[in-house]
Protein backbone atom coordinates (compact mmCIF):
# COMPACT_ATOMS: atom_id res chain seq x y z
CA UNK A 1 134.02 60.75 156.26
CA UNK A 2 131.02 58.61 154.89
CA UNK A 3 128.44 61.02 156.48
CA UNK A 4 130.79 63.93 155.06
CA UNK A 5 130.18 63.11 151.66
CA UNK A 6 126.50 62.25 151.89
CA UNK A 7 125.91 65.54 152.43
CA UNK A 8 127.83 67.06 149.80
CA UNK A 9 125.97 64.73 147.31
CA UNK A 10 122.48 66.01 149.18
CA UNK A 11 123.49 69.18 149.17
CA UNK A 12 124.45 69.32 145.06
CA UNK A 13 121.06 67.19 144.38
CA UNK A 14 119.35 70.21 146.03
CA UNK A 15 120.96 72.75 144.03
CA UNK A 16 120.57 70.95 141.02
CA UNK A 17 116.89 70.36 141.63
CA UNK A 18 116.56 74.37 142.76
CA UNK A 19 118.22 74.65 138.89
CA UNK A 20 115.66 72.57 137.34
CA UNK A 21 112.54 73.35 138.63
CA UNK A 22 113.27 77.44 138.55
CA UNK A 23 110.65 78.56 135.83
CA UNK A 24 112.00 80.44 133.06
CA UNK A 25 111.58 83.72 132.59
CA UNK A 26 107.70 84.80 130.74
CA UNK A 27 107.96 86.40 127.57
CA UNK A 28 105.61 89.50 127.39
CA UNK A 29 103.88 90.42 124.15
CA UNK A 30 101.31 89.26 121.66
CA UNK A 31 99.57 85.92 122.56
CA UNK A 32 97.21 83.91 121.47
CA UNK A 33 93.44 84.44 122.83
CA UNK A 34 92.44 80.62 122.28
CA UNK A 35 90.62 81.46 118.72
CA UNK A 36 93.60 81.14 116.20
CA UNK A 37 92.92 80.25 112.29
CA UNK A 38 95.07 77.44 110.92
CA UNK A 39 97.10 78.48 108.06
CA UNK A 40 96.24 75.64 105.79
CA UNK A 41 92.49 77.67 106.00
CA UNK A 42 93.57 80.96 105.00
CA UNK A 43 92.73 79.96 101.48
CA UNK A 44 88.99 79.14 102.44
CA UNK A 45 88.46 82.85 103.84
CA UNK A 46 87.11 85.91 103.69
CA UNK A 47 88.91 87.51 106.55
CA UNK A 48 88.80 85.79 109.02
CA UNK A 49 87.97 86.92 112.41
CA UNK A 50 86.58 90.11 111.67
CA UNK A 51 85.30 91.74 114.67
CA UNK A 52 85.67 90.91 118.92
CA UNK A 53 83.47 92.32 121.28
CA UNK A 54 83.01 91.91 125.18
CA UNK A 55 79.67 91.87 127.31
CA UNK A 56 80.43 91.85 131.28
CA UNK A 57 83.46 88.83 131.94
CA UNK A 58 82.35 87.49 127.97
CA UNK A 59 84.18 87.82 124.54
CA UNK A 60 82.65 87.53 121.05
CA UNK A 61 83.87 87.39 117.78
CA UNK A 62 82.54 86.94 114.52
CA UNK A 63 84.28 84.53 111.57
CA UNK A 64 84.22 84.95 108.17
CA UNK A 65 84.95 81.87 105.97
CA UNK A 66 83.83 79.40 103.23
CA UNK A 67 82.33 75.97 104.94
CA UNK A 68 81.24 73.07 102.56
CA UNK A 69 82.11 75.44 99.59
CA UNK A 70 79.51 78.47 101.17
CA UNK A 71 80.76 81.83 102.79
CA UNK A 72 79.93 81.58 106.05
CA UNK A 73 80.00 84.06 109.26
CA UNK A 74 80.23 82.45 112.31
CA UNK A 75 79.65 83.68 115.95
CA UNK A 76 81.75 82.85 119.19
CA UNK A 77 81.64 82.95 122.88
CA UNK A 78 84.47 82.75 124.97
CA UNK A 79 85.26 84.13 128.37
CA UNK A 80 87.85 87.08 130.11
CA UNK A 81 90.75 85.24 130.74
CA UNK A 82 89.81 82.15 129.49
CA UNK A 83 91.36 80.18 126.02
CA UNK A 84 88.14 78.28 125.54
CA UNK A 85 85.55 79.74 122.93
CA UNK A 86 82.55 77.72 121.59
CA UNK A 87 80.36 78.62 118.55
CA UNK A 88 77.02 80.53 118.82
CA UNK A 89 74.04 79.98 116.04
CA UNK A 90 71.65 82.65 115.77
CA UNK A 91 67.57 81.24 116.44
CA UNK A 92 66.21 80.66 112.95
CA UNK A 93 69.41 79.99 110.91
CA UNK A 94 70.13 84.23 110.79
CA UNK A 95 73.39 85.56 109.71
CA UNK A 96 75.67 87.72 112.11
CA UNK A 97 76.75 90.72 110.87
CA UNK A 98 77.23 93.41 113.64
CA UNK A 99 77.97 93.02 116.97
CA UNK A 100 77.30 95.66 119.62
CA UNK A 101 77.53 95.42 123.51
CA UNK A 102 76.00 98.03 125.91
CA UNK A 103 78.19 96.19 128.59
CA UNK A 104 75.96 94.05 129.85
CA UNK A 105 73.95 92.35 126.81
CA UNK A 106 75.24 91.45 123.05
CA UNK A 107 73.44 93.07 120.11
CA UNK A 108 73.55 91.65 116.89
CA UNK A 109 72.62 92.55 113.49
CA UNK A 110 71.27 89.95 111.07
CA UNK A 111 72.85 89.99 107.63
CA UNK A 112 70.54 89.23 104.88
CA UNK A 113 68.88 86.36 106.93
CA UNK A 114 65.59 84.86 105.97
CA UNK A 115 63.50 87.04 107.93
CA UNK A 116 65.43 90.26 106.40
CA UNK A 117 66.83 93.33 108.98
CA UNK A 118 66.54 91.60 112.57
CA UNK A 119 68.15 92.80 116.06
CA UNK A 120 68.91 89.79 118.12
CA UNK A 121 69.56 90.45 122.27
CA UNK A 122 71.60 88.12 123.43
CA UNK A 123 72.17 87.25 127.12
CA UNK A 124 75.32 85.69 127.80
CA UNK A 125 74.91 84.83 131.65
CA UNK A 126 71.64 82.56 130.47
CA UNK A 127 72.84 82.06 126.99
CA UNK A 128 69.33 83.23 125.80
CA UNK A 129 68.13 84.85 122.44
CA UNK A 130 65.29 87.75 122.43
CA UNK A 131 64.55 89.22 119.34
CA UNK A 132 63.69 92.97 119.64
CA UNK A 133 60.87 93.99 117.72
CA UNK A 134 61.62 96.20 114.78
CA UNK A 135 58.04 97.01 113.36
CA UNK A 136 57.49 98.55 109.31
CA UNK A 137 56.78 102.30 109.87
CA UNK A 138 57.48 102.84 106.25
CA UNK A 139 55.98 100.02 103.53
CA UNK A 140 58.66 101.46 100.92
CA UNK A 141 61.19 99.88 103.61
CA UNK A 142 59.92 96.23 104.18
CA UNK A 143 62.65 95.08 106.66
CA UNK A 144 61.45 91.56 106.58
CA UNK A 145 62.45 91.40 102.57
CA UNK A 146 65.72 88.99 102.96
CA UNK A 147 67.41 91.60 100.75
CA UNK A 148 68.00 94.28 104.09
CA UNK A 149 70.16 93.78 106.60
CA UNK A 150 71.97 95.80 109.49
CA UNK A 151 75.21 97.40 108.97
CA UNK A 152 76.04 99.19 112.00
CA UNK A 153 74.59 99.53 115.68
CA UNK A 154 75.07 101.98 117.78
CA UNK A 155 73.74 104.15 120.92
CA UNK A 156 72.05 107.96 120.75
CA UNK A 157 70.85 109.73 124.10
CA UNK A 158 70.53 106.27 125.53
CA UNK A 159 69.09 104.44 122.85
CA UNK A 160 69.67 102.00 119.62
CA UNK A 161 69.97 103.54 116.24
CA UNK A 162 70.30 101.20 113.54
CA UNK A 163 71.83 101.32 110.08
CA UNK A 164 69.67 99.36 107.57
CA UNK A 165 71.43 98.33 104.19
CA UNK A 166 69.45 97.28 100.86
CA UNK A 167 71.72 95.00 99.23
CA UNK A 168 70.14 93.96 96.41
CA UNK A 169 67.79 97.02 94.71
CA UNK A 170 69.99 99.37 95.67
CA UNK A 171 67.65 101.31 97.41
CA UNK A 172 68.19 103.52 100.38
CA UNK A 173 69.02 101.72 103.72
CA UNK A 174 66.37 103.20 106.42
CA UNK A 175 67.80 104.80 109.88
CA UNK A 176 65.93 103.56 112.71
CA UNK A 177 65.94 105.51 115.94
CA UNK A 178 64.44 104.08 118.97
CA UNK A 179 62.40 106.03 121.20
CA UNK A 180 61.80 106.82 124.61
CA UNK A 181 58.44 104.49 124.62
CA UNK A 182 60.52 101.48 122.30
CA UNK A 183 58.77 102.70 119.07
CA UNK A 184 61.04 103.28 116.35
CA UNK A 185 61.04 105.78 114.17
CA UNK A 186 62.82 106.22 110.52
CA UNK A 187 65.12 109.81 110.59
CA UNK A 188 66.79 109.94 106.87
CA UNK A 189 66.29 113.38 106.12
CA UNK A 190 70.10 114.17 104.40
CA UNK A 191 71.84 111.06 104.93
CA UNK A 192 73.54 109.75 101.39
CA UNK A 193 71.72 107.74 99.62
CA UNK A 194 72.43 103.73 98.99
CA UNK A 195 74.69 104.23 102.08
CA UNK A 196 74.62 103.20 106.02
CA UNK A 197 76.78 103.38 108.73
CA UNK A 198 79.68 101.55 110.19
CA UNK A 199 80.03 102.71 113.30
CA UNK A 200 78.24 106.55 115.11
CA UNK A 201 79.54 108.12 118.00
CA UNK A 202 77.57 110.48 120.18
CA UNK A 203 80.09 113.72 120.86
CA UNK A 204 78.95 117.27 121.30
CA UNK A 205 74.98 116.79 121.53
CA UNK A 206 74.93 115.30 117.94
CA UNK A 207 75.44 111.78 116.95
CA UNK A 208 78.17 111.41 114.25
CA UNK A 209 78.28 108.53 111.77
CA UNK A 210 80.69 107.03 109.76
CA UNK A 211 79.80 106.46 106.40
CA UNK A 212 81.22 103.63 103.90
CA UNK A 213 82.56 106.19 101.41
CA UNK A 214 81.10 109.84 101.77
CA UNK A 215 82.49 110.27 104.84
CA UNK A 216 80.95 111.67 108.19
CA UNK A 217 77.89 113.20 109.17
CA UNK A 218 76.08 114.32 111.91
CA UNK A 219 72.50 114.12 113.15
CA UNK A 220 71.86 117.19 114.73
CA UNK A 221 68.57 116.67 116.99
CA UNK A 222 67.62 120.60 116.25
CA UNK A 223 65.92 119.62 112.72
CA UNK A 224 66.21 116.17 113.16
CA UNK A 225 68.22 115.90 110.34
CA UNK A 226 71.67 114.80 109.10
CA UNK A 227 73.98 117.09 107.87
CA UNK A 228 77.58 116.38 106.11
CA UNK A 229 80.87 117.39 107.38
CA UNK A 230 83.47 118.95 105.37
CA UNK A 231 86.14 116.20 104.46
CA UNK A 232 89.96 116.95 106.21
CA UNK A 233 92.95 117.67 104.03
CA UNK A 234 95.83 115.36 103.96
CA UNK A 235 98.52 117.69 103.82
CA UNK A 236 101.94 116.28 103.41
CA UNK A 237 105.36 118.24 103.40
CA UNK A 238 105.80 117.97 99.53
CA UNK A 239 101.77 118.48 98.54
CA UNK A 240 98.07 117.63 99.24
CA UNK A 241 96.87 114.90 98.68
CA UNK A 242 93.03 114.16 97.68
CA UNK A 243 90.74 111.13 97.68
CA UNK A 244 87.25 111.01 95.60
CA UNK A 245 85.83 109.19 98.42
CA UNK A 246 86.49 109.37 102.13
CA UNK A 247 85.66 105.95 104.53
CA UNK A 248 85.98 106.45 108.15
CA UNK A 249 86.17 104.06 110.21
CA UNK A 250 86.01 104.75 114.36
CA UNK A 251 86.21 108.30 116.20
CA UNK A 252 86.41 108.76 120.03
CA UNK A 253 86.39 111.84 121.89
CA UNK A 254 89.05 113.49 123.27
CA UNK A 255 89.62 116.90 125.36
CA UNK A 256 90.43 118.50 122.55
CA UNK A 257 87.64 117.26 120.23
CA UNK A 258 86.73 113.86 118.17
CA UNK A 259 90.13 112.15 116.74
CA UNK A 260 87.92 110.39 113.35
CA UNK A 261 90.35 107.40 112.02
CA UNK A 262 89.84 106.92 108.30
CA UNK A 263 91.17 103.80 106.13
CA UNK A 264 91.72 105.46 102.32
CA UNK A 265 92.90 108.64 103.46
CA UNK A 266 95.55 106.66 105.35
CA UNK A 267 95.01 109.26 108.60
CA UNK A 268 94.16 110.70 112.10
CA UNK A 269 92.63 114.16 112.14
CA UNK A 270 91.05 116.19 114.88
CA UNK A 271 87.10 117.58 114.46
CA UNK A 272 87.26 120.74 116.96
CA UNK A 273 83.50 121.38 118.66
CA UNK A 274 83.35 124.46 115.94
CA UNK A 275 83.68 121.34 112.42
CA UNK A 276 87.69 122.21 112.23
CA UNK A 277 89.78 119.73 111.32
CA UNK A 278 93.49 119.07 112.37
CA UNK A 279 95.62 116.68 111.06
CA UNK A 280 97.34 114.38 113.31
CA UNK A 281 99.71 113.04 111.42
CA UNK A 282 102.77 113.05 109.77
CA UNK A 283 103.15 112.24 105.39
CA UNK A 284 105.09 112.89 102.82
CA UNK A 285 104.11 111.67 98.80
CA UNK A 286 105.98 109.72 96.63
CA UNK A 287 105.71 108.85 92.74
CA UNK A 288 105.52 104.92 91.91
CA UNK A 289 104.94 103.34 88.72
CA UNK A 290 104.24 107.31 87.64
CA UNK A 291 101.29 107.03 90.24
CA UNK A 292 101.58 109.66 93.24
CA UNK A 293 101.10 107.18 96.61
CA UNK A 294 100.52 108.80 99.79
CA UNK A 295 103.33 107.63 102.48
CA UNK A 296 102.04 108.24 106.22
CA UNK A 297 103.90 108.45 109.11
CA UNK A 298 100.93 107.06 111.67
CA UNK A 299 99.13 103.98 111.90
CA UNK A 300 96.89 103.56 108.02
CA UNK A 301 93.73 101.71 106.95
CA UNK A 302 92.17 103.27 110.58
CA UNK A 303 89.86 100.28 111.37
CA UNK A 304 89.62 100.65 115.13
CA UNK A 305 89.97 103.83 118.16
CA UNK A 306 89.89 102.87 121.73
CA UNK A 307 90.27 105.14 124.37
CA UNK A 308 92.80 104.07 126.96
CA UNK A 309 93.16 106.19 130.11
CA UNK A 310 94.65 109.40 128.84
CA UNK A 311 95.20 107.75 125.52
CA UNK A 312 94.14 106.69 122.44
CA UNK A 313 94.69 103.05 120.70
CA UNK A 314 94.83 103.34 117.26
CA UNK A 315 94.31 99.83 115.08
CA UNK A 316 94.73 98.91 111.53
CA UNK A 317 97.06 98.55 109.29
CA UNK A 318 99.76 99.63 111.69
CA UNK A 319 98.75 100.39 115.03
CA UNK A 320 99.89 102.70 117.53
CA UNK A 321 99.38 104.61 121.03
CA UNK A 322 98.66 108.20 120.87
CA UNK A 323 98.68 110.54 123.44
CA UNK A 324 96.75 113.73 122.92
CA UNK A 325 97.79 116.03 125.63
CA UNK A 326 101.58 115.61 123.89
CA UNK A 327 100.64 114.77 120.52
CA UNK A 328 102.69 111.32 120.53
CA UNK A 329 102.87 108.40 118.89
CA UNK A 330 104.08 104.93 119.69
CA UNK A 331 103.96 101.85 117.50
CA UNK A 332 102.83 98.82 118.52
CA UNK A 333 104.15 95.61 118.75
CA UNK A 334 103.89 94.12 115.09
CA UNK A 335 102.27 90.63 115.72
CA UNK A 336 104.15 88.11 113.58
CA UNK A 337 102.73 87.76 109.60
CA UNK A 338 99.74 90.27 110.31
CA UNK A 339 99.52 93.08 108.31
CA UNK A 340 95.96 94.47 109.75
CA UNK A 341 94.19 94.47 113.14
CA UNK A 342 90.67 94.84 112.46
CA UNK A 343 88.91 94.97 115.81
CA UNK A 344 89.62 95.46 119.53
CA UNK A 345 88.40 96.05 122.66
CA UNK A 346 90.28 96.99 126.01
CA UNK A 347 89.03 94.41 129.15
CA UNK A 348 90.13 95.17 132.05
CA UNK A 349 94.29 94.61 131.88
CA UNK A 350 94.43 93.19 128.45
CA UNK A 351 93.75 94.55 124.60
CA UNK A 352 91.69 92.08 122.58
CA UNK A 353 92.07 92.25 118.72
CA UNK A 354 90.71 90.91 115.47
CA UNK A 355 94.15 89.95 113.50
CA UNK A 356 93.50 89.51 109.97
CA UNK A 357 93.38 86.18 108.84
CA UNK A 358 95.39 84.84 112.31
CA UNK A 359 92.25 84.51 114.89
CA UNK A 360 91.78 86.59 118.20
CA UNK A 361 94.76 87.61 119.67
CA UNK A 362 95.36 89.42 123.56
CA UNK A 363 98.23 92.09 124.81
CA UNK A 364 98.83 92.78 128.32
CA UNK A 365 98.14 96.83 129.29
CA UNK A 366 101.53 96.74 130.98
CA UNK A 367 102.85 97.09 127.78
CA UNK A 368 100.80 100.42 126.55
CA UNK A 369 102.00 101.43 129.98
CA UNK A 370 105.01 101.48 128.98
CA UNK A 371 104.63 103.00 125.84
CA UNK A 372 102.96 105.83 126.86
CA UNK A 373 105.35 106.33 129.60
CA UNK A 374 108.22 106.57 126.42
CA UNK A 375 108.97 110.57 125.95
CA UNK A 376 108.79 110.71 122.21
CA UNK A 377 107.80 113.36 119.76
CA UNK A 378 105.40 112.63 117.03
CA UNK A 379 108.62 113.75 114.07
CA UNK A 380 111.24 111.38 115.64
CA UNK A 381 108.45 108.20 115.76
CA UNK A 382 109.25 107.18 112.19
CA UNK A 383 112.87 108.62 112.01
């Protein structure tokens, strides 16, 4: 009998310890990436982590805040996977502005440091700086003035094309095109004045550049020249509504053409090969405060696109999943008490973004999976 009930005892200690040590189940969603911004700092920024990047199995992302009463950007390195980051400086005290990764290497623009418009190369295996060479081949455009800086990187044919900005004259912000031999070479001819570019896209043969407020256009290699594109339509069921100024933000190609995301026009549209545009998206306009206010249906303020298998990830001030082939859209998960995503990038099994004013934050792909795996027309997304 003694033996008898030594075993039932054993045998409950067993199952209660089975009980115990059975890990709950894992919540999947939005999760911190190891940057985060306390809240008690909101107060002392700009916006916070602006922009995330990723060279080979390393993320970057650039800070904007006030330290010891000056605004301040800030660079970081962390690592795919990893919830460890570590702050970058720049040789020489320079200011980051832009980043840009060509997979392997991190690019980044200097923002009105004390040696003016510079291109750092940074090496994130070695953790080494090389500063690439960008020579005066115009003296009305003295890059080493501290007033210039770079606005927007990108790649044409192969190679860099900068966007120069002059902050404090107000002069016209130079284009520089590299060339086959690493010479540079200034291309303006048409491109607005006072202006530069966020981000360019190559599509079609031409490389198409999105502009801070007059909108897109496109350096066509025929006349080596830019050339403006016709500004899309919003049109709504109940009107049409018009802005003075257009700012895109990001465009990636699809089969169909180059899906442009734009942040005051509150829309997607679709540039066909032949300049046509189509409006993806769904709006209707309503009268506040006797002001007409645009109401759209799809994801607004357009910050980031990033192609995702057959897809399209939309970011900004709403973001969503759009499928092209079907013409759907899926929200995202809202991430708790951020009302923007201003950056992203896709690694591997996991979306990176830049939440506004809340640090660097990750979703798992499983979860676009299953979005885009969700039959739902674009009219019953918002119903």
């Amino acid at each position: 009998m003694k033996w008898i009930l030594f075993a039932l005892i054993f045998l409950a200690a067993c199952s209660h310890k089975e009980t115990v040590d059975k890990p709950a189940p894992q919540k999947v969603g939005w999760s911190s990436a190891g940057l985060s911004i306390e809240t008690s700092e909101v107060n002392f920024l700009g916006t916070g982590i602006e922009s995330v990047e990723r060279a080979g199995k390393f993320l970057f992302a650039r800070n904007d805040r006030v330290i010891d009463g000056k605004r301040r950007s800030q660079l970081f390195l962390g690592k795919v996977g990893s919830l460890l980051w570590k702050e970058l400086e720049l040789p020489e005290g320079d200011v980051p502005n832009v980043l840009y990764s060509d997979g392997r290497m991190l690019f980044v623009g200097t923002y009105f440091s004390r040696g003016g418009a510079r291109l750092w190369k940074f090496d994130p295996q070695n953790e080494t700086w090389n500063l690439v060479p960008l020579p005066v081949v115009n003296p009305n455009y003295p890059i080493s003035d501290t007033a210039y800086g770079i606005d927007g990187i990108a790649k044409f044919q192969g190679r860099l094309v900068l966007s120069l900005s002059r902050g404090k004259m107000g002069e016209r912000g130079p284009i520089y095109f590299e060339s086959e031999d690493g010479s540079w070479k200034i291309l303006n001819e048409g491109f607005p004045v006072e202006e530069s570019f966020m981000r360019a896209v190559e599509w079609n043969g031409s490389l198409y550049a999105m502009t801070y407020g007059n909108g897109i256009v496109r350096f066509d290699t025929s006349d080596s020249a830019w050339h403006f594109l016709k500004n899309p339509k919003v049109e709504c069921e109940n009107g049409i509504w018009n802005e003075s100024s257009t700012l895109a933000r990001d465009a990636a190609w699809t089969s169909e053409g180059l899906l442009v995301g734009y942040a005051n026009l509150e829309g997607v549209f679709q540039l066909s090969p032949s300049h046509a545009w189509t409006q993806k998206m769904d709006c209707s306009l309503q009268i506040q405060n006797e002001d007409v206010v645009l109401s759209s249906k799809t994801p607004a303020s357009v910050y980031r696109i990033l192609p995702y298998q057959k897809s399209i990830v939309v970011l900004g001030e709403g973001s969503a999943i759009y499928s092209p082939d079907e013409n759907r859209w899926k929200d995202l998960p809202p991430i708790p008490g951020v009302a923007e995503i201003l950056d992203g990038v896709l690694v591997n099994d996991t979306l990176y973004v830049a939440a506004f004013q809340k640090g660097v934050m990750k979703l798992p792909t499983s979860i676009l999976d299953s979005l885009i795996q969700t039959k739902t027309v674009l009219s019953e997304v918002f119903e």
